[in-house]
PDB file of N, CA and C in Angstrom:
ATOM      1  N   UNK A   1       0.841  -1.173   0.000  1.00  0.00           N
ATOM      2  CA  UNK A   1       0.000   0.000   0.000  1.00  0.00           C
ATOM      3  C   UNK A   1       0.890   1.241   0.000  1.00  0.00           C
ATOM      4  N   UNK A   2       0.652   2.094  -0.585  1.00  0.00           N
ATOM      5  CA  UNK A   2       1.368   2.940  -1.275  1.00  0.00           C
ATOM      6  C   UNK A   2       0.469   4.752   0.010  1.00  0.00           C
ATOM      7  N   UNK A   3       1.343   5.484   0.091  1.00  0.00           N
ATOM      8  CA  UNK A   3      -0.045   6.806   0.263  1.00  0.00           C
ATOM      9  C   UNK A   3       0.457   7.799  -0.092  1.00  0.00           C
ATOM     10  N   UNK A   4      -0.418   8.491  -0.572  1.00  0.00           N
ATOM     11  CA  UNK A   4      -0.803   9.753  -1.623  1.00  0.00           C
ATOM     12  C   UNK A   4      -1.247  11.012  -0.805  1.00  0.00           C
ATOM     13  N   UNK A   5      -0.397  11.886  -0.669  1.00  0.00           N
ATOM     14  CA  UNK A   5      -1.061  13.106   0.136  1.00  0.00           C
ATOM     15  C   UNK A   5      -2.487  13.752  -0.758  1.00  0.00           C
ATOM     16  N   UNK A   6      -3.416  13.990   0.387  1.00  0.00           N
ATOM     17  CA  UNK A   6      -4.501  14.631   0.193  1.00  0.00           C
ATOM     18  C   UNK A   6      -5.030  15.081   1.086  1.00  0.00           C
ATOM     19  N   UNK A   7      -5.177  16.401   0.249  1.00  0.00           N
ATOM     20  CA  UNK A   7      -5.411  17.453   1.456  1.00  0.00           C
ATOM     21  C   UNK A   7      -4.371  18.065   2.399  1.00  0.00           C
ATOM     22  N   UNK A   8      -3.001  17.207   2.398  1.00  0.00           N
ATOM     23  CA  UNK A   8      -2.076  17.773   3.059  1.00  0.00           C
ATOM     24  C   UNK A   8      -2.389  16.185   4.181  1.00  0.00           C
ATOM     25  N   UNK A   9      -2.896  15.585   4.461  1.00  0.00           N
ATOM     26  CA  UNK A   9      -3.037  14.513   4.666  1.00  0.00           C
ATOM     27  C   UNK A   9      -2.670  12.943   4.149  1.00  0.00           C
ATOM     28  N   UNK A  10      -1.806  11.955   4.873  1.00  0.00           N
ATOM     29  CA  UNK A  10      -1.511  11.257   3.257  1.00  0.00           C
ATOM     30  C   UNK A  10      -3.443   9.813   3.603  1.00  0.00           C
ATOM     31  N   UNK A  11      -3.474   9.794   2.194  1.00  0.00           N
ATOM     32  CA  UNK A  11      -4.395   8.739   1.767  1.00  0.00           C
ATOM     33  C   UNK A  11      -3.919   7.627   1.274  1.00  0.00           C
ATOM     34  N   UNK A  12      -3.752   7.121   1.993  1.00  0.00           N
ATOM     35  CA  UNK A  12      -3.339   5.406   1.664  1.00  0.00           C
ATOM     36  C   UNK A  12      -4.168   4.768   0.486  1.00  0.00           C
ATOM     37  N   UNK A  13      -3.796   4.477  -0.645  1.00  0.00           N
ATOM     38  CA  UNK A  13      -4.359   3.870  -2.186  1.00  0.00           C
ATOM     39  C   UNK A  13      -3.319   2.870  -2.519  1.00  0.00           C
ATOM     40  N   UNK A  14      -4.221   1.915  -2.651  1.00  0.00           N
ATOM     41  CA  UNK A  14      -3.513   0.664  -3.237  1.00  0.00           C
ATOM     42  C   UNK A  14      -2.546   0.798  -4.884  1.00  0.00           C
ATOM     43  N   UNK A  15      -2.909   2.034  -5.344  1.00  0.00           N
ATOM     44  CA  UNK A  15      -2.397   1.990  -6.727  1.00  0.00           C
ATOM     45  C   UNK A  15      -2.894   3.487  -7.428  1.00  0.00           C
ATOM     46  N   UNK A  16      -1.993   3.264  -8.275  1.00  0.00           N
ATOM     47  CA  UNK A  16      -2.095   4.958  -8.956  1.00  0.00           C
ATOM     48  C   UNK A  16      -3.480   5.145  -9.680  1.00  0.00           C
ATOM     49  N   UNK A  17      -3.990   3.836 -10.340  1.00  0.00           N
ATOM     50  CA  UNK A  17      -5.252   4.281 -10.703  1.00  0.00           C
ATOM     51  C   UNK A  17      -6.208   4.098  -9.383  1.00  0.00           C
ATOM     52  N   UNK A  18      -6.206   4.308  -8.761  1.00  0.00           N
ATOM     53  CA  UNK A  18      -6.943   4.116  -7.455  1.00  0.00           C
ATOM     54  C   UNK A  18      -6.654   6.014  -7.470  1.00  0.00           C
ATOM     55  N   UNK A  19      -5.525   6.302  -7.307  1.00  0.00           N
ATOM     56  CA  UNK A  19      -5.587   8.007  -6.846  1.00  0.00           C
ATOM     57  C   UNK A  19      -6.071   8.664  -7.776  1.00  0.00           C
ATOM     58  N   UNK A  20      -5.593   8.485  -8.963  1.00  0.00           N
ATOM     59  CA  UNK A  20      -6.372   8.996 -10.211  1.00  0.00           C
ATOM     60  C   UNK A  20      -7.937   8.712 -10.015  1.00  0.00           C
ATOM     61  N   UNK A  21      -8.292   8.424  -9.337  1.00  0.00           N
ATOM     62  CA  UNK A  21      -9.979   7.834  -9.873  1.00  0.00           C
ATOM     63  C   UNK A  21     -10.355   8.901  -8.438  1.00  0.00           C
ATOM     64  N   UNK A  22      -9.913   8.989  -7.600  1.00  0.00           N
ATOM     65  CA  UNK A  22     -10.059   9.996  -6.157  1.00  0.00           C
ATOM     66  C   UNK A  22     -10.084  10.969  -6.989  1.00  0.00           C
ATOM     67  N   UNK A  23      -9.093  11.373  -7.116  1.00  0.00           N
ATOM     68  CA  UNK A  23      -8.837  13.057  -8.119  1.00  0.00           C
ATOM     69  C   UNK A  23     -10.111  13.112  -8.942  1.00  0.00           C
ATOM     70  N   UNK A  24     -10.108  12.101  -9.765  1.00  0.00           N
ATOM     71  CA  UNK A  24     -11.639  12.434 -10.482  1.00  0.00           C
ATOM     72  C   UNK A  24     -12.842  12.337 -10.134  1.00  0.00           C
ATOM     73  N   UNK A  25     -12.807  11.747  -9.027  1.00  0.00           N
ATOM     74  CA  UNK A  25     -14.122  11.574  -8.461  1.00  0.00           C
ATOM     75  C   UNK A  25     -14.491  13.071  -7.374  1.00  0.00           C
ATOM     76  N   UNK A  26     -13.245  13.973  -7.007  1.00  0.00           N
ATOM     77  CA  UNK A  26     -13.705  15.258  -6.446  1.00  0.00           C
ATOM     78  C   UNK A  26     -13.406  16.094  -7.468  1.00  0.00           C
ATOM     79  N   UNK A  27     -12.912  16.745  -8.267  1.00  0.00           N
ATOM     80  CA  UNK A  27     -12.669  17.525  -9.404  1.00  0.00           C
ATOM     81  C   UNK A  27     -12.426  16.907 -10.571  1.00  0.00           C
ATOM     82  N   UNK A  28     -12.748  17.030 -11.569  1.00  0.00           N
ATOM     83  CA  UNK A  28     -11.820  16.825 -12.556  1.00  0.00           C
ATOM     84  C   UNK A  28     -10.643  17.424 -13.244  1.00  0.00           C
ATOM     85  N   UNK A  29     -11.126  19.186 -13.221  1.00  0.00           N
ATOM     86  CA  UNK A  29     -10.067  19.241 -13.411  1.00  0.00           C
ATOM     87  C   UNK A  29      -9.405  20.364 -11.932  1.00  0.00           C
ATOM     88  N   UNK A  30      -8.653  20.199 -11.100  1.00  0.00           N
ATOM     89  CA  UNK A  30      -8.512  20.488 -10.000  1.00  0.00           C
ATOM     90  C   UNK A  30      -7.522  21.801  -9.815  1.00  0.00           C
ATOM     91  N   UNK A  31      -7.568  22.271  -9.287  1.00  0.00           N
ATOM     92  CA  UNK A  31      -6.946  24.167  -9.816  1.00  0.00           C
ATOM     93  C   UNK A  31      -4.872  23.804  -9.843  1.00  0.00           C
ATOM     94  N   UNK A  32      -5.187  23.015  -8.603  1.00  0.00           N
ATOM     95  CA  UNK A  32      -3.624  22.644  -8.452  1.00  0.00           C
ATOM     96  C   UNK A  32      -3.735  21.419  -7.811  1.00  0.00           C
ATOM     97  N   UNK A  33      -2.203  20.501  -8.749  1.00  0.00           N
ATOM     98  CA  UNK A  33      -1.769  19.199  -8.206  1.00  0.00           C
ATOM     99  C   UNK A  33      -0.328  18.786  -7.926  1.00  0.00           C
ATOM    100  N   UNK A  34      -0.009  18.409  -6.298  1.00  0.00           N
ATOM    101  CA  UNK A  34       1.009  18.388  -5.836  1.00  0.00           C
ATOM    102  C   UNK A  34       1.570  16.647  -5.912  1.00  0.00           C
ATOM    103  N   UNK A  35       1.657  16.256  -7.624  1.00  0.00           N
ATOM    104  CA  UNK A  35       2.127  14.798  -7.377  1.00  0.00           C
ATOM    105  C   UNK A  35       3.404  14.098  -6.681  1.00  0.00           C
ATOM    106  N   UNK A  36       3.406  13.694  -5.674  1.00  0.00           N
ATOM    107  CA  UNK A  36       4.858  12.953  -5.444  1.00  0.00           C
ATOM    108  C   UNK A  36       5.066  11.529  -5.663  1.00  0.00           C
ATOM    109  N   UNK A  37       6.307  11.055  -6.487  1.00  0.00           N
ATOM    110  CA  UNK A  37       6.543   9.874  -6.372  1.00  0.00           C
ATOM    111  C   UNK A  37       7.808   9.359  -7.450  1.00  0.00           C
ATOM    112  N   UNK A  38       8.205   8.635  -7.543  1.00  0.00           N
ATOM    113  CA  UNK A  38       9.345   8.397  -8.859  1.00  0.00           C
ATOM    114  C   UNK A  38       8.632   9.163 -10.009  1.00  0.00           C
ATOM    115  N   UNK A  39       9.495   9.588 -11.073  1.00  0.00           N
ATOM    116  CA  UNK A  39       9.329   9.926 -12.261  1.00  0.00           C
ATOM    117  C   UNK A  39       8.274   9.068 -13.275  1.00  0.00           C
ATOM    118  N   UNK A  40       8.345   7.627 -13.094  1.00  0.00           N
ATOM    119  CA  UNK A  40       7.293   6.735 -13.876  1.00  0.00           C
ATOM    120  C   UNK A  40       5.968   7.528 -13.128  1.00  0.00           C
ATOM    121  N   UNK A  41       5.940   7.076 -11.891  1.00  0.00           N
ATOM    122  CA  UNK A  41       4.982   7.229 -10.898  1.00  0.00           C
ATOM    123  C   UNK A  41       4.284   8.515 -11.597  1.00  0.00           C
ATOM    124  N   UNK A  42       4.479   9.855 -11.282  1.00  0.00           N
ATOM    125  CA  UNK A  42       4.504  11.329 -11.334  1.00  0.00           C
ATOM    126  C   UNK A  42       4.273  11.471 -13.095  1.00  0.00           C
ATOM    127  N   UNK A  43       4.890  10.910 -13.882  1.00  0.00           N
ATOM    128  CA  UNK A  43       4.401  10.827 -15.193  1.00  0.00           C
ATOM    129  C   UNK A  43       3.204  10.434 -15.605  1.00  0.00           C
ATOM    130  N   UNK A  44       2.810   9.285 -15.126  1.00  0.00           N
ATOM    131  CA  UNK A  44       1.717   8.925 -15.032  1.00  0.00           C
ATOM    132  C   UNK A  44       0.346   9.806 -14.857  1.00  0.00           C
ATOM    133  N   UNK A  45       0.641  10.393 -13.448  1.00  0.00           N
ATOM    134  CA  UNK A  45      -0.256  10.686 -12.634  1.00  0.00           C
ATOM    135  C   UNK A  45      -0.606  12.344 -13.174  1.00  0.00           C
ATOM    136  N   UNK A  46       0.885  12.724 -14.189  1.00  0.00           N
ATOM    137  CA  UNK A  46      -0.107  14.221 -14.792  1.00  0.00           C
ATOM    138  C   UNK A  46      -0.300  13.788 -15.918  1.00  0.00           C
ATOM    139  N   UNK A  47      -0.677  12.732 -16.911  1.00  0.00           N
ATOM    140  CA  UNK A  47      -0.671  12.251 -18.212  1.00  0.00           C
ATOM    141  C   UNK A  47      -2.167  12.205 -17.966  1.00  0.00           C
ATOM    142  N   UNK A  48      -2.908  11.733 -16.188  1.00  0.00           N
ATOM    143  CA  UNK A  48      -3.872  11.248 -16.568  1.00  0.00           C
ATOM    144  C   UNK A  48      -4.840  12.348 -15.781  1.00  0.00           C
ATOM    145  N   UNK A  49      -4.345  13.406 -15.237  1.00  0.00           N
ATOM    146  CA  UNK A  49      -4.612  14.759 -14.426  1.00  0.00           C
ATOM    147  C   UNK A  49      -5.065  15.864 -15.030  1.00  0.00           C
ATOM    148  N   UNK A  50      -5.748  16.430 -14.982  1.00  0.00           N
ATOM    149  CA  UNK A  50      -5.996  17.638 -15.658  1.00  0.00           C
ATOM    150  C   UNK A  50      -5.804  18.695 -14.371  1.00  0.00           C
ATOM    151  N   UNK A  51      -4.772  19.801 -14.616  1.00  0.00           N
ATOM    152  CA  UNK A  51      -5.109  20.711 -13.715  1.00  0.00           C
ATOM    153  C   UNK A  51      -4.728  22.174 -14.003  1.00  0.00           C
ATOM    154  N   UNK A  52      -4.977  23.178 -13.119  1.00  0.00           N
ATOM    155  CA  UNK A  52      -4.556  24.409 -13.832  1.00  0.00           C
ATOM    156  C   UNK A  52      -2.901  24.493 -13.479  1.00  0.00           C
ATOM    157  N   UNK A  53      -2.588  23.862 -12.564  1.00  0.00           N
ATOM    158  CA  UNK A  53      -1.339  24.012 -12.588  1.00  0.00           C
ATOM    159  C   UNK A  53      -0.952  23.153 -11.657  1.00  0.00           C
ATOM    160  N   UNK A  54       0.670  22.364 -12.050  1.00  0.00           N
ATOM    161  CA  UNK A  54       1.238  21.449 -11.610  1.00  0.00           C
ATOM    162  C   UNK A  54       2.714  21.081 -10.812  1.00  0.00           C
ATOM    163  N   UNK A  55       3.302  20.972  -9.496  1.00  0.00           N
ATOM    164  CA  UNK A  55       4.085  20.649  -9.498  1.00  0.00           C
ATOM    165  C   UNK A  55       4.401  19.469  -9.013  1.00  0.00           C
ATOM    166  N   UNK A  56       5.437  18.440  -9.334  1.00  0.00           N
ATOM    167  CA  UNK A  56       5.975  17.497  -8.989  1.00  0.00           C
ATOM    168  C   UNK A  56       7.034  17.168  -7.660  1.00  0.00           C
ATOM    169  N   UNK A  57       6.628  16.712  -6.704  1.00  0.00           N
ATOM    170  CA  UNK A  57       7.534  16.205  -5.507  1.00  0.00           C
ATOM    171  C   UNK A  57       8.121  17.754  -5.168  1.00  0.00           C
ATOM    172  N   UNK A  58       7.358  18.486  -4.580  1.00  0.00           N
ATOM    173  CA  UNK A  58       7.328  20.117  -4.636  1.00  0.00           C
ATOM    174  C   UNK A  58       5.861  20.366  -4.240  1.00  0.00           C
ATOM    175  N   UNK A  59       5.650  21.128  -3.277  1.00  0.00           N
ATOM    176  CA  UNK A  59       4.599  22.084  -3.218  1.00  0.00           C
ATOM    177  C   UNK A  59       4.801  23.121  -3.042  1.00  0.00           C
ATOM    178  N   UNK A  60       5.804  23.726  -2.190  1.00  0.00           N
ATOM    179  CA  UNK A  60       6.402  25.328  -1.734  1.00  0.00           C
ATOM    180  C   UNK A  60       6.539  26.340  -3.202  1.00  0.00           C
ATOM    181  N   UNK A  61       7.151  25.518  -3.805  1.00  0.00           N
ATOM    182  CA  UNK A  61       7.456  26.517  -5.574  1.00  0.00           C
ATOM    183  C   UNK A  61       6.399  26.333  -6.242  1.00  0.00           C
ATOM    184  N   UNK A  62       5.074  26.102  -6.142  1.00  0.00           N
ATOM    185  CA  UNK A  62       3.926  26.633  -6.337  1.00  0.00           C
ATOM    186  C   UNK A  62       3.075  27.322  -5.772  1.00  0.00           C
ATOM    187  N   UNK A  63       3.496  27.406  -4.510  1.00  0.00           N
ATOM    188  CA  UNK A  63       2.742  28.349  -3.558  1.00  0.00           C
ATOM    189  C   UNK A  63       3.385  29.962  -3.484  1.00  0.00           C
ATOM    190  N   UNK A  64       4.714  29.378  -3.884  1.00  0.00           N
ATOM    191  CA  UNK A  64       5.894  31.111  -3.652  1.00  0.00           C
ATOM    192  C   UNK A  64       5.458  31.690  -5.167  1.00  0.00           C
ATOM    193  N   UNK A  65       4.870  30.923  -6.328  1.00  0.00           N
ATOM    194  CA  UNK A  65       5.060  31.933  -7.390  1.00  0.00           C
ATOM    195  C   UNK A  65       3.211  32.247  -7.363  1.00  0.00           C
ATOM    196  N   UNK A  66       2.583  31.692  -7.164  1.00  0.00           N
ATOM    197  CA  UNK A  66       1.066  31.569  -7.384  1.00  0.00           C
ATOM    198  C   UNK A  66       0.691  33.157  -7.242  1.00  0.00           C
ATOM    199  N   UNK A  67       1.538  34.237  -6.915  1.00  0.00           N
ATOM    200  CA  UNK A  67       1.482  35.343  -6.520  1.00  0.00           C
ATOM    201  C   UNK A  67       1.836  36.160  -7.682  1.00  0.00           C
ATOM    202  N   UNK A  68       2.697  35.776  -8.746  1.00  0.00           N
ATOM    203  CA  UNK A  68       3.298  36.118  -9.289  1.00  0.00           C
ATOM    204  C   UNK A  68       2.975  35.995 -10.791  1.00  0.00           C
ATOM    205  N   UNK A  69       1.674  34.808 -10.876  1.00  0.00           N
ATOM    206  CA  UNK A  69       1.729  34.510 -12.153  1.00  0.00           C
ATOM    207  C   UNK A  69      -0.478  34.735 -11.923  1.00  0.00           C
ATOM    208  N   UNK A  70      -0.758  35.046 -13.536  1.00  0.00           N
ATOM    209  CA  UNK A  70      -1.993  34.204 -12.776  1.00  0.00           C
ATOM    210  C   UNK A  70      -2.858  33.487 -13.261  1.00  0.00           C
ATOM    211  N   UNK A  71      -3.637  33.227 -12.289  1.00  0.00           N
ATOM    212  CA  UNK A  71      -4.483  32.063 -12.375  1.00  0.00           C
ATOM    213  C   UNK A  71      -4.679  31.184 -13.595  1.00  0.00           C
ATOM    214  N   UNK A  72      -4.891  29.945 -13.815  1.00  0.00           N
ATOM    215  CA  UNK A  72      -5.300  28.916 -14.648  1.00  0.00           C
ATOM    216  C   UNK A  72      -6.806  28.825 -14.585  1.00  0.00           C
ATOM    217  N   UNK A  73      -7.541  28.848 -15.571  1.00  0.00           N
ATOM    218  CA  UNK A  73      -8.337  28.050 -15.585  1.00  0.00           C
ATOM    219  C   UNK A  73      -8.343  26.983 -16.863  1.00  0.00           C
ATOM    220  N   UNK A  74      -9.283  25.945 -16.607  1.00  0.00           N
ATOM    221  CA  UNK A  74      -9.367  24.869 -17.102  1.00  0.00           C
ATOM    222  C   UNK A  74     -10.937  24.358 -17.325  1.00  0.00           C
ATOM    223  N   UNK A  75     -11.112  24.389 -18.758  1.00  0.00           N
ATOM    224  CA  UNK A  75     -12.736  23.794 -18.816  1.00  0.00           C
ATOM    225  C   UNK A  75     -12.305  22.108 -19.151  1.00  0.00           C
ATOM    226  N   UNK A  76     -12.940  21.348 -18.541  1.00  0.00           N
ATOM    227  CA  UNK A  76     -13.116  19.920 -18.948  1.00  0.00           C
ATOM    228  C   UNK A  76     -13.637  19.659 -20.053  1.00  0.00           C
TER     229      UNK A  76
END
């Protein structure tokens, strides 16, 4: 068992399509996504993500520029 922060919380998911299917089952496309995990892992997981904006094994350098740039949106 593998876990996946959410919410800033981690969520224990048996598998990446297991988190992917969470993600889609509360947003689809979700304003921001903080994936962590190996490079396969993290490839995956924004191939199958829609969001306005993304960082990988990182959350701080999306929070320090989010000021700086703006906003995404995203229609599904």
């Amino acid at each position: 068992m593998n876990f996946w922060s959410f919410d800033s919380y981690p969520l224990p998911v048996n598998s990446l399509d297991e988190a992917i299917n969470i993600v889609h089952s509360i947003h689809a496309t979700p304003l921001a996504f903080y994936p962590f995990g190996t490079k396969e892992e993290t490839d995956n997981l924004l191939k199958n993500v829609t969001s306005g904006g993304a960082t990988v094994n990182d959350s701080f350098f999306h929070e320090a520029n989010i000021h700086s740039t703006p906003s995404a949106i995203v229609d599904p």
